[in-house]
PDB file of N, CA and C in Angstrom:
ATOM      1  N   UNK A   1      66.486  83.211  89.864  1.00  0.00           N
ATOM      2  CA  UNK A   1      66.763  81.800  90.047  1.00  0.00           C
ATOM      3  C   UNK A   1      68.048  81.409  89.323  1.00  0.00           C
ATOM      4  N   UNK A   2      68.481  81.823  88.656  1.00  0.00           N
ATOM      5  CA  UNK A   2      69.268  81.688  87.527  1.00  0.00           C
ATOM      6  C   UNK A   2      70.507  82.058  87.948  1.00  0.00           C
ATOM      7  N   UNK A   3      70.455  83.368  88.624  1.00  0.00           N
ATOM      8  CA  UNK A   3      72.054  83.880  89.054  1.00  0.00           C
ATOM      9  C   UNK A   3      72.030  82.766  90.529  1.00  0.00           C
ATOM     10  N   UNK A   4      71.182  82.124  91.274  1.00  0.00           N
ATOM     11  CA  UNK A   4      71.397  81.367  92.273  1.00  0.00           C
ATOM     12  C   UNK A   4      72.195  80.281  92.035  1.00  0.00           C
ATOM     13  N   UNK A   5      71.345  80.250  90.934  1.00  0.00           N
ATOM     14  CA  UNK A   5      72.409  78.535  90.901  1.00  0.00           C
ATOM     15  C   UNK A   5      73.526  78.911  90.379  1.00  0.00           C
ATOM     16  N   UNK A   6      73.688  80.325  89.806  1.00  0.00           N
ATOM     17  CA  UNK A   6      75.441  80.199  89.032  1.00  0.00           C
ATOM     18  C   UNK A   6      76.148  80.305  90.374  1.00  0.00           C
ATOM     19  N   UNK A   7      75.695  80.622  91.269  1.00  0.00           N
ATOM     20  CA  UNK A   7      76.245  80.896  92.312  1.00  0.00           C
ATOM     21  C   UNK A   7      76.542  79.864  93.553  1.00  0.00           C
ATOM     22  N   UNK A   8      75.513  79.345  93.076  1.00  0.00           N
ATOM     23  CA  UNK A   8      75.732  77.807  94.014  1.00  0.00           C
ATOM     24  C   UNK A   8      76.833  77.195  93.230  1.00  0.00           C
ATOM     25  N   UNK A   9      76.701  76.918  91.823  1.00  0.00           N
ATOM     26  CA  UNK A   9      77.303  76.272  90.803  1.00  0.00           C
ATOM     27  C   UNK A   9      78.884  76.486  91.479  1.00  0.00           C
ATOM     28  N   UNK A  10      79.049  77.760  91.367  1.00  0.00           N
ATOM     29  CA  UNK A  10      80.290  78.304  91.663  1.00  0.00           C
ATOM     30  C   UNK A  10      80.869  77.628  92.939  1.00  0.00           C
ATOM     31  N   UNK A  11      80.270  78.043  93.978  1.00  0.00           N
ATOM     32  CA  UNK A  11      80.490  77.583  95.425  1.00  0.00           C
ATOM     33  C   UNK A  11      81.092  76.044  95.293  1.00  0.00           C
ATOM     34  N   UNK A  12      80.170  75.587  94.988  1.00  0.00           N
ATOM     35  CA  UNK A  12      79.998  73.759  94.610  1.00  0.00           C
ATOM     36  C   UNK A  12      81.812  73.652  93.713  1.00  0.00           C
ATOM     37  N   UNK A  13      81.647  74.381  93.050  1.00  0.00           N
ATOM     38  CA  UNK A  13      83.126  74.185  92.424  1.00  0.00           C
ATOM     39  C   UNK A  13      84.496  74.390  92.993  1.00  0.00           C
ATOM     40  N   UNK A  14      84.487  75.442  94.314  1.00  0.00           N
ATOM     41  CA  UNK A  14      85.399  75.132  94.969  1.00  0.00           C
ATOM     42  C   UNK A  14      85.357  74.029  95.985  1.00  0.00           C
ATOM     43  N   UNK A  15      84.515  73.253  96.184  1.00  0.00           N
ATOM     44  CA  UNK A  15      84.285  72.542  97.484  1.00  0.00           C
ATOM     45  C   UNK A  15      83.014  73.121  98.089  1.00  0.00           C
ATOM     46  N   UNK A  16      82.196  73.667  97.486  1.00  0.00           N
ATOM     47  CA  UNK A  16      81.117  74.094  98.739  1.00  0.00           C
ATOM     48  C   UNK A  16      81.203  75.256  99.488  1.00  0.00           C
ATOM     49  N   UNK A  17      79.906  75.855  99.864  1.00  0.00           N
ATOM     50  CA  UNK A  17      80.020  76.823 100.804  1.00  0.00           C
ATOM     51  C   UNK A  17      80.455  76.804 102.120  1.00  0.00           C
ATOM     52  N   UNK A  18      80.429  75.550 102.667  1.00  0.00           N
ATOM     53  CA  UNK A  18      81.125  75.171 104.248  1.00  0.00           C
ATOM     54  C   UNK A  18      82.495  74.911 103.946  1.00  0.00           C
ATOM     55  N   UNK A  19      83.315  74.785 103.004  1.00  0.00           N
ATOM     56  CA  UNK A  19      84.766  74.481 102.476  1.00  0.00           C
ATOM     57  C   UNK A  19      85.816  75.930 103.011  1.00  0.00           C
ATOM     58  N   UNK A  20      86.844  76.128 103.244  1.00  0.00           N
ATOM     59  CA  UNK A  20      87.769  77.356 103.541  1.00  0.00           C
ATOM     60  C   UNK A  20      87.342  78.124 102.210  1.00  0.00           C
ATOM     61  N   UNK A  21      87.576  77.605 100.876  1.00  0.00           N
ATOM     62  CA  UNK A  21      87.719  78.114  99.699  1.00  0.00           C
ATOM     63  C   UNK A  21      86.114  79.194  99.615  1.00  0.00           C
ATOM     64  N   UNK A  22      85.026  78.134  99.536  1.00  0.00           N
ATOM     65  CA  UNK A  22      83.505  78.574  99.177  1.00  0.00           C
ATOM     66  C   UNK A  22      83.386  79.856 100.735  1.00  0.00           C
ATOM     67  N   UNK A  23      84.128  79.861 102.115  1.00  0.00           N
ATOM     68  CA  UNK A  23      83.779  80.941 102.441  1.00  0.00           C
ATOM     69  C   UNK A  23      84.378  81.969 102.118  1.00  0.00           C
ATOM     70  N   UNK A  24      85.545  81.838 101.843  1.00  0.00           N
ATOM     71  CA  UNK A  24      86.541  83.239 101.630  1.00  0.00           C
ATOM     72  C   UNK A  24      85.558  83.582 100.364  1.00  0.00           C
ATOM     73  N   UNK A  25      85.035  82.747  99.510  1.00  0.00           N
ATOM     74  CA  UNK A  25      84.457  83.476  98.040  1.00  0.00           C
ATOM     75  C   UNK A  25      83.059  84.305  98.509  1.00  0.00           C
ATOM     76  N   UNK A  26      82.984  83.479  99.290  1.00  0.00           N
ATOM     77  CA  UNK A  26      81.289  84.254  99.620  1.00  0.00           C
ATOM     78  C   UNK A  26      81.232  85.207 100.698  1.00  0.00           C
ATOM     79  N   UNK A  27      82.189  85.490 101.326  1.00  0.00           N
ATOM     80  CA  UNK A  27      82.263  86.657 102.682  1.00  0.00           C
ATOM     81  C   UNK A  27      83.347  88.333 101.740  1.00  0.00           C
ATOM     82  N   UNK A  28      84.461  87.192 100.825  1.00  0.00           N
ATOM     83  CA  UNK A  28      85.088  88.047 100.029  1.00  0.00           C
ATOM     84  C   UNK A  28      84.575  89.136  98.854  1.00  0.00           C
ATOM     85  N   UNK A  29      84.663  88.008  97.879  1.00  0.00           N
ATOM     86  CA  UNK A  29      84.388  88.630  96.790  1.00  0.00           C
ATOM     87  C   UNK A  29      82.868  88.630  96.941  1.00  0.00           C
ATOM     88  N   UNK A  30      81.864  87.757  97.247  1.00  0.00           N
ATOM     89  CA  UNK A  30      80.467  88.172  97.597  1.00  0.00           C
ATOM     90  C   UNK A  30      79.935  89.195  98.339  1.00  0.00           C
ATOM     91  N   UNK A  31      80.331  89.179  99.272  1.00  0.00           N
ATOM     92  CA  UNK A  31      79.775  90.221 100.461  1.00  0.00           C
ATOM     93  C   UNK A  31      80.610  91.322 100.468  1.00  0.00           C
ATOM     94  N   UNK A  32      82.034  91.233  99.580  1.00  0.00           N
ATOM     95  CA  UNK A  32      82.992  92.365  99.756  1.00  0.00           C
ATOM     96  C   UNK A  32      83.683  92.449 101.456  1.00  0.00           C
ATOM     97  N   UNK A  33      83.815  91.643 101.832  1.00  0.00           N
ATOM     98  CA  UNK A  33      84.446  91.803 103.435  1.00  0.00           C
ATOM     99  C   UNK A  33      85.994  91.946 103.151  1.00  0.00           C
ATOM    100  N   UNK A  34      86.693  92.613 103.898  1.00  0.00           N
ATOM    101  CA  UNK A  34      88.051  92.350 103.845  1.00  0.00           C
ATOM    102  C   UNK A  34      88.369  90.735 104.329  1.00  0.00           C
ATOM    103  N   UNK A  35      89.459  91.058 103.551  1.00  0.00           N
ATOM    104  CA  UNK A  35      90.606  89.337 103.684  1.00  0.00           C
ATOM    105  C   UNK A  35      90.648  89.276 105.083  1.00  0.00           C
ATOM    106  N   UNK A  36      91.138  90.300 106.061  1.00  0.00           N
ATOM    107  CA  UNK A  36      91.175  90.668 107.315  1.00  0.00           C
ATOM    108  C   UNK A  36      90.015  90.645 108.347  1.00  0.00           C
ATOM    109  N   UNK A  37      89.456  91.342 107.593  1.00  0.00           N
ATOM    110  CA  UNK A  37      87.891  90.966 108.516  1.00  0.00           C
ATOM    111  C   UNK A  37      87.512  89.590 108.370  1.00  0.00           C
ATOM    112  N   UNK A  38      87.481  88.783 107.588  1.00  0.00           N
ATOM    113  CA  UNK A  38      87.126  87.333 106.898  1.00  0.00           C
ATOM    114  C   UNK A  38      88.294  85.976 107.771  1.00  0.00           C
ATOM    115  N   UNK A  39      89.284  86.423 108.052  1.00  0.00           N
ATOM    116  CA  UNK A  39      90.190  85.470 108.174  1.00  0.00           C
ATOM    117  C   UNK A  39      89.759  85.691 109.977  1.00  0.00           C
ATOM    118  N   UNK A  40      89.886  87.220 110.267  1.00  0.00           N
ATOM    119  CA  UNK A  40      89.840  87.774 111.983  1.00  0.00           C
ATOM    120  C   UNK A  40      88.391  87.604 112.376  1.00  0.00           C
ATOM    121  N   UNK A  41      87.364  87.256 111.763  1.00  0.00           N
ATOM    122  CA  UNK A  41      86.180  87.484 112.585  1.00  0.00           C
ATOM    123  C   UNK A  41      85.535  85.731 112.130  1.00  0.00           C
ATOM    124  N   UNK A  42      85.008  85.875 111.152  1.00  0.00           N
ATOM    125  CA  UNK A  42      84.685  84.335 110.646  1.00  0.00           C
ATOM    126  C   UNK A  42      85.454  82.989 109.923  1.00  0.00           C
ATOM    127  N   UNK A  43      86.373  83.822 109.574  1.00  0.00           N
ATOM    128  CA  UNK A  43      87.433  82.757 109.161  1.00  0.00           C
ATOM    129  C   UNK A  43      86.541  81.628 108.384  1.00  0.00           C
ATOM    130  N   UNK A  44      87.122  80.178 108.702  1.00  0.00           N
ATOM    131  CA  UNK A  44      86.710  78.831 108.218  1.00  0.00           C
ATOM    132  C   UNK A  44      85.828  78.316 109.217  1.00  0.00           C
ATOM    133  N   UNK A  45      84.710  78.096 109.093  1.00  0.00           N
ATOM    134  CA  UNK A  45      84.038  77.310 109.833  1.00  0.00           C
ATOM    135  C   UNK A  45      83.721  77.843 111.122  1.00  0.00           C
ATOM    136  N   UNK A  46      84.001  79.425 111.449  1.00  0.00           N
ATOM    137  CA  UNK A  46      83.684  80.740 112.581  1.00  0.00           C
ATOM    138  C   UNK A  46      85.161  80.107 113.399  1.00  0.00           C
ATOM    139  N   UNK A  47      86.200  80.122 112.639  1.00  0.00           N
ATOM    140  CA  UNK A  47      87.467  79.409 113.467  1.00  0.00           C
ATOM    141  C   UNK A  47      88.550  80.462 112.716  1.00  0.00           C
ATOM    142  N   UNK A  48      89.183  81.667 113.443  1.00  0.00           N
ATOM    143  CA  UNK A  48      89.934  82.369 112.734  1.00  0.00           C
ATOM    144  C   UNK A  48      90.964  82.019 111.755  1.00  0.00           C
ATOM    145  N   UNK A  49      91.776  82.602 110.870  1.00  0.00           N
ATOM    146  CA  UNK A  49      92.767  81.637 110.415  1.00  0.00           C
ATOM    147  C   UNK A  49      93.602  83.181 110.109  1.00  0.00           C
ATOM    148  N   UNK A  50      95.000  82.983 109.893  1.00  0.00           N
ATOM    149  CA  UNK A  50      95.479  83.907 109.831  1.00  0.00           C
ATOM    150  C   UNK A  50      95.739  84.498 108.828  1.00  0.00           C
ATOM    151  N   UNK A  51      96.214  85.871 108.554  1.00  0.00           N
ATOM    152  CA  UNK A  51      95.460  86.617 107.391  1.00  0.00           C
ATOM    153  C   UNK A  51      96.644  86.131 106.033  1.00  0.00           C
ATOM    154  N   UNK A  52      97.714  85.667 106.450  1.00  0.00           N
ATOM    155  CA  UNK A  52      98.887  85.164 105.031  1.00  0.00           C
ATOM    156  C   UNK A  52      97.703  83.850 104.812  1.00  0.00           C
ATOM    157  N   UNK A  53      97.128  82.962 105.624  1.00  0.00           N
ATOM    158  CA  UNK A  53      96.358  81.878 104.964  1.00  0.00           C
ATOM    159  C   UNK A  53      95.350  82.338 104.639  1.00  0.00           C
ATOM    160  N   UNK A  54      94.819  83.399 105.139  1.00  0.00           N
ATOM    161  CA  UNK A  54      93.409  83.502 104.291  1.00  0.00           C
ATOM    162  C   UNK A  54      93.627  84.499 103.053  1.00  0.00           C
ATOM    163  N   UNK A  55      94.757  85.081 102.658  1.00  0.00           N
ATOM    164  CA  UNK A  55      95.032  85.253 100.862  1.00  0.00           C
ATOM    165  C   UNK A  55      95.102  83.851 100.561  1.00  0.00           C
ATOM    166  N   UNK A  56      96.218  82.841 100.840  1.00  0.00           N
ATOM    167  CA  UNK A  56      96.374  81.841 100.355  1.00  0.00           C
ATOM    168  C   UNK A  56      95.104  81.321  99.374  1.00  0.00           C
ATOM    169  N   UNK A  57      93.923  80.828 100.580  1.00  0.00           N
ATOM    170  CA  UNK A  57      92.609  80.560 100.556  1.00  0.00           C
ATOM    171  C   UNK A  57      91.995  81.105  99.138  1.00  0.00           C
ATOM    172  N   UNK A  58      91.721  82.642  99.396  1.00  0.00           N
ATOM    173  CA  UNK A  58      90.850  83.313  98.311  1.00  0.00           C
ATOM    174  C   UNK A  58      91.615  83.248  97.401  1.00  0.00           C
ATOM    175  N   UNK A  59      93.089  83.092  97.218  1.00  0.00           N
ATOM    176  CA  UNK A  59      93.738  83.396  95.876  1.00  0.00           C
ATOM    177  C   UNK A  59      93.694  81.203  94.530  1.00  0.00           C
ATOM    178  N   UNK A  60      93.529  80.542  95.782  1.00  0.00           N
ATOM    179  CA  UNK A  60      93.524  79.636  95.691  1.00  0.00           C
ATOM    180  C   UNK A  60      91.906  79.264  94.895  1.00  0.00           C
ATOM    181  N   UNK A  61      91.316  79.190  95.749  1.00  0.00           N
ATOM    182  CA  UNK A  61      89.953  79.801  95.467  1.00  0.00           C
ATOM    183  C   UNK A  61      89.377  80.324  93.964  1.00  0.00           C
ATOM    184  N   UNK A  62      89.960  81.270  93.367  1.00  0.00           N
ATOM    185  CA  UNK A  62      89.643  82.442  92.387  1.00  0.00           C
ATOM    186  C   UNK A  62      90.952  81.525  91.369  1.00  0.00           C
ATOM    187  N   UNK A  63      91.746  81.129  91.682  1.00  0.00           N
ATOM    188  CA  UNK A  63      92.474  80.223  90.659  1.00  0.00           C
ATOM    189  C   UNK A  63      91.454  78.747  89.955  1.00  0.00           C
ATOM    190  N   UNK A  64      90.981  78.371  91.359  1.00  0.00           N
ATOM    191  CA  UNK A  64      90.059  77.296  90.896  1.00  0.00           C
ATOM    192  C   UNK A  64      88.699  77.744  90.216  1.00  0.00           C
ATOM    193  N   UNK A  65      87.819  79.230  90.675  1.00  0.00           N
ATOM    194  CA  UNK A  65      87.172  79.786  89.831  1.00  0.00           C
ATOM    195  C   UNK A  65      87.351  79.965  88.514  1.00  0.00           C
ATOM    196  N   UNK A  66      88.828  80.277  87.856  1.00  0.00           N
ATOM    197  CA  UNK A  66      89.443  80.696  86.704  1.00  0.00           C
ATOM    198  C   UNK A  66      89.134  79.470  85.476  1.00  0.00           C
ATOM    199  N   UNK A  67      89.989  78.439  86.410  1.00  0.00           N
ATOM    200  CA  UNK A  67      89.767  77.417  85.746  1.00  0.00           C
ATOM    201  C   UNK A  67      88.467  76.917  85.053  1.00  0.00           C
ATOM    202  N   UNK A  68      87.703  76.826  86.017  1.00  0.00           N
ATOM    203  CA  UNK A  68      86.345  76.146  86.376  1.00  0.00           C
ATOM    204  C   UNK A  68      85.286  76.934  85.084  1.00  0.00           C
ATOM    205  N   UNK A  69      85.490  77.889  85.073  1.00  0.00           N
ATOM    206  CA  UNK A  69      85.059  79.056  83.657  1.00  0.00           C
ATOM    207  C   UNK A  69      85.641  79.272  82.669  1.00  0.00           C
ATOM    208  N   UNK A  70      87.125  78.057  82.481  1.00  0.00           N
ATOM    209  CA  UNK A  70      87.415  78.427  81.150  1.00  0.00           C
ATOM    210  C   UNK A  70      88.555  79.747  81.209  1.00  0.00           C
ATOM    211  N   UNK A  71      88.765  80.224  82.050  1.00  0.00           N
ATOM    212  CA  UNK A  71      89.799  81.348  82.265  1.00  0.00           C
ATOM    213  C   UNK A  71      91.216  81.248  81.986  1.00  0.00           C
ATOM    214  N   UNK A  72      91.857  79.406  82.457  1.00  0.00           N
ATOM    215  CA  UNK A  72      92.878  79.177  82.718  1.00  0.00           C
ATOM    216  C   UNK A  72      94.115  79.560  81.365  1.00  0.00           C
ATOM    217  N   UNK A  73      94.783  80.202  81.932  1.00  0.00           N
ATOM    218  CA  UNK A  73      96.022  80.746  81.075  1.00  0.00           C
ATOM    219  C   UNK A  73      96.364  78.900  80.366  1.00  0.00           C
ATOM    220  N   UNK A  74      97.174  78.863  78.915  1.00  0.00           N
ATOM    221  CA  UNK A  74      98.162  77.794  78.560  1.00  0.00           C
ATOM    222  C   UNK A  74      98.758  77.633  78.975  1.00  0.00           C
ATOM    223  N   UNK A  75      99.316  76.581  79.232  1.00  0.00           N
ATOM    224  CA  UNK A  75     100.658  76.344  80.059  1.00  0.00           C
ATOM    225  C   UNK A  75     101.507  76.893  78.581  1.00  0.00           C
ATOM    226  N   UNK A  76     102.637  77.827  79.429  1.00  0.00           N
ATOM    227  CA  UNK A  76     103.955  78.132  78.279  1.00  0.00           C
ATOM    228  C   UNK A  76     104.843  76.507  78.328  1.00  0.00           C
ATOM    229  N   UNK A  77     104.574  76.636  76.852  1.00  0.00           N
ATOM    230  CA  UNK A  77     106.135  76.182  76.599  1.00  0.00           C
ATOM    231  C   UNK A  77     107.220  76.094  77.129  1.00  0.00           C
ATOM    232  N   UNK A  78     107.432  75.132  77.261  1.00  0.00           N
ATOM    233  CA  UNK A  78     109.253  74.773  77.988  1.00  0.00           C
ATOM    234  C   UNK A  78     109.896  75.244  77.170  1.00  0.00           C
ATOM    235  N   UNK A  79     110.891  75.776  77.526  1.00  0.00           N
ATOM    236  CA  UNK A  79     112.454  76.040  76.963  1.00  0.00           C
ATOM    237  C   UNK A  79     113.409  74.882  77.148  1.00  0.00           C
ATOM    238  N   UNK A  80     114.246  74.737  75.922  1.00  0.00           N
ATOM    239  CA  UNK A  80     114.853  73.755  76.361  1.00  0.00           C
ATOM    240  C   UNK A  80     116.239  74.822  76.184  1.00  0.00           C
ATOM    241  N   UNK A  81     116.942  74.090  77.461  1.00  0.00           N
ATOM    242  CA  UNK A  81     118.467  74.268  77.472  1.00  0.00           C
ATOM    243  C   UNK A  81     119.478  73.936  76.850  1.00  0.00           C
ATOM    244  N   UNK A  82     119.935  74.687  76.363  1.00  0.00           N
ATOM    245  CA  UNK A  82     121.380  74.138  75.639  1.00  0.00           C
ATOM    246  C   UNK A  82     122.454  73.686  76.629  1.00  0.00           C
ATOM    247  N   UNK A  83     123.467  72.912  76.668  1.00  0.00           N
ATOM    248  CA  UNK A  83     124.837  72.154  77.401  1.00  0.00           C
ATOM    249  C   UNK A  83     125.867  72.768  76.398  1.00  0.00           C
ATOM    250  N   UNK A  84     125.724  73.325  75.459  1.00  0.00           N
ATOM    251  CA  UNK A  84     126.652  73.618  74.484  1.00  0.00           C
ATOM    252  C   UNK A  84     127.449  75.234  75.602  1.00  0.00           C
ATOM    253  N   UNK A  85     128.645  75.118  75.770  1.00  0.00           N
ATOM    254  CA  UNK A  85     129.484  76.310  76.095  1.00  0.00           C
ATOM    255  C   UNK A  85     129.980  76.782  74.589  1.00  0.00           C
TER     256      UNK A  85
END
């Protein structure tokens, strides 16, 4: 019961399992399908999408996972520029 809901939890955090994001996570990294098989057979909503958008998707996706768990890198520091020649 426990890993369900982390898993719903998860889903829910990109937008849901009916969302582009919540399927690429759950056909992808869940079920292990290729990006290719995922984008060419079920895509979003059983509506293909093409395979540069469906990295987009999962990479998009697994960024908002990152976050969502505490993963997210610091933002670096700006550099500031010197005008001095």
């Amino acid at each position: 019961a426990g890993a369900a809901r982390a898993v719903r939890d998860a889903l829910d955090a990109v937008g849901g399992s009916g969302s582009p994001a919540g399927s690429a996570l759950w056909y992808v990294a869940g079920l292990q399908m290729s990006i290719r098989d995922w984008a060419l057979r079920d895509g979003w909503n059983g509506k293909r999408v093409e395979k540069s958008e469906a990295k987009g998707i999962l990479v998009a996706a697994l960024g908002v996972l990152a976050r969502y768990y505490g993963y997210e890198r610091a933002p670096r520091p700006r550099r500031e520029t010197s005008m001095h020649a």
